[in-house]
Protein backbone atom coordinates (compact mmCIF):
# COMPACT_ATOMS: atom_id res chain seq x y z
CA UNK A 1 -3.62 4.59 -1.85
CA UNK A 2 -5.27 7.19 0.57
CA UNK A 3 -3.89 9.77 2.33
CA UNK A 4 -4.78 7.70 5.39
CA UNK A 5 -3.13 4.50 4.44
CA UNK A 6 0.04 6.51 3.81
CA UNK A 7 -0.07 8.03 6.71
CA UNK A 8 -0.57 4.34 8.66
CA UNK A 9 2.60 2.90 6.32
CA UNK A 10 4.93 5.94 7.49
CA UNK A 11 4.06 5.90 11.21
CA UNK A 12 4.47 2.12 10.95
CA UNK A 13 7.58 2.28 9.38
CA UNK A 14 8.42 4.69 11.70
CA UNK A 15 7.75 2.56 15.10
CA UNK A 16 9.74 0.15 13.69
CA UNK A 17 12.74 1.95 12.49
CA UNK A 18 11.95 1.15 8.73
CA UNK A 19 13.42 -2.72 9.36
CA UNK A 20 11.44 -6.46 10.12
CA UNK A 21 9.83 -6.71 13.03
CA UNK A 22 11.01 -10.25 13.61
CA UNK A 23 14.41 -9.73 12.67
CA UNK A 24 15.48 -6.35 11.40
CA UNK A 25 16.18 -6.70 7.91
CA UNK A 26 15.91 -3.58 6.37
CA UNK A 27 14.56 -4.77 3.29
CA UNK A 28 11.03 -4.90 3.81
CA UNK A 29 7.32 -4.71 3.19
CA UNK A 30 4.06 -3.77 4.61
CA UNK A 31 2.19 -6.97 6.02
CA UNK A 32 -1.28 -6.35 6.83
CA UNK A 33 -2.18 -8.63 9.61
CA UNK A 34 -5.97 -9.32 9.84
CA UNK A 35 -7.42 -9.43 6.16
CA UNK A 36 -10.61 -7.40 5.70
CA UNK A 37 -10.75 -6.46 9.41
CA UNK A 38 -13.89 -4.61 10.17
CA UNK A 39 -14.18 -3.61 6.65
CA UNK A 40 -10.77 -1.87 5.93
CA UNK A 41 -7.56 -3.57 6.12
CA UNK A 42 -4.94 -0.23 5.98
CA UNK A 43 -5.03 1.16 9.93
CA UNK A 44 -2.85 1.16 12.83
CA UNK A 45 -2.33 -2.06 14.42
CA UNK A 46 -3.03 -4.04 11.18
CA UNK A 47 0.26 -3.45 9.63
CA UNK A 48 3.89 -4.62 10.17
CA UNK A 49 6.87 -4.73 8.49
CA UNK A 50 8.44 -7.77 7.83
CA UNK A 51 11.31 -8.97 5.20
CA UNK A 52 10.62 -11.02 2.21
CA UNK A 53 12.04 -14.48 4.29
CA UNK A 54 8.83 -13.50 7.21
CA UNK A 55 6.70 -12.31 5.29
CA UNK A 56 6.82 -15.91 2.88
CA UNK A 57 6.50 -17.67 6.28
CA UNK A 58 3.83 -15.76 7.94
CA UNK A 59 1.62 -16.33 4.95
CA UNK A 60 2.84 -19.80 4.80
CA UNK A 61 0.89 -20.76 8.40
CA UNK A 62 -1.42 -17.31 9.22
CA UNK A 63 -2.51 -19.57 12.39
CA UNK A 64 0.21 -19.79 13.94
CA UNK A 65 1.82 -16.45 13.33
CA UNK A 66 -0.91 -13.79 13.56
CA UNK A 67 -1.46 -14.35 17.04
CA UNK A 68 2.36 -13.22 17.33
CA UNK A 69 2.31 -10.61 15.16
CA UNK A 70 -0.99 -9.12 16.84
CA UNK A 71 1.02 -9.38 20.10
CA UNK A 72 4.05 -7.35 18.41
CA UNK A 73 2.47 -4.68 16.51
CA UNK A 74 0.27 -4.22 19.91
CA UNK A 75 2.92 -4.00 22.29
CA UNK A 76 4.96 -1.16 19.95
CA UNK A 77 1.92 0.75 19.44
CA UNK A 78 1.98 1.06 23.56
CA UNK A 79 5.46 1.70 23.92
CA UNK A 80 5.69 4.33 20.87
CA UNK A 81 2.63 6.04 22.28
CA UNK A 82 3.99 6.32 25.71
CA UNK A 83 6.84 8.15 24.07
């Protein structure tokens, strides 16, 4: 892992209070969100937290969640920066 990527997981973690981003289980992993988006997948906006039960389900239809989660990570990155 770079020192980049490690930086993206903690501020991630960070605008998201270290829980799920669907439903705040604080048991979770790093979800990256596009795969192989314009040739790197690690960088802000591409990475989410979500608990073992959403992240099995988001993988389980990409379709129909990505569009969500795109809308999520999006719409913290705004309100954390305005902070």
């Amino acid at each position: 892992m770079t020192i980049r990527e490690k930086e993206t997981y903690n501020k991630t973690l960070e605008m998201f209070n270290g829980v799920c981003a669907i439903c705040g289980n604080n048991q979770v992993a790093l979800h990256h969100i596009r795969y192989g988006a314009c040739g790197r997948k690690t960088y802000m906006g591409n990475v989410i937290p979500l608990c073992n039960y959403h992240h099995k389900l988001v993988h389980s239809n990409k379709k129909l969640y990505q569009p969500m989660l795109i809308k999520m990570i999006n719409e913290r990155i705004d309100k954390y920066e305005k902070l």
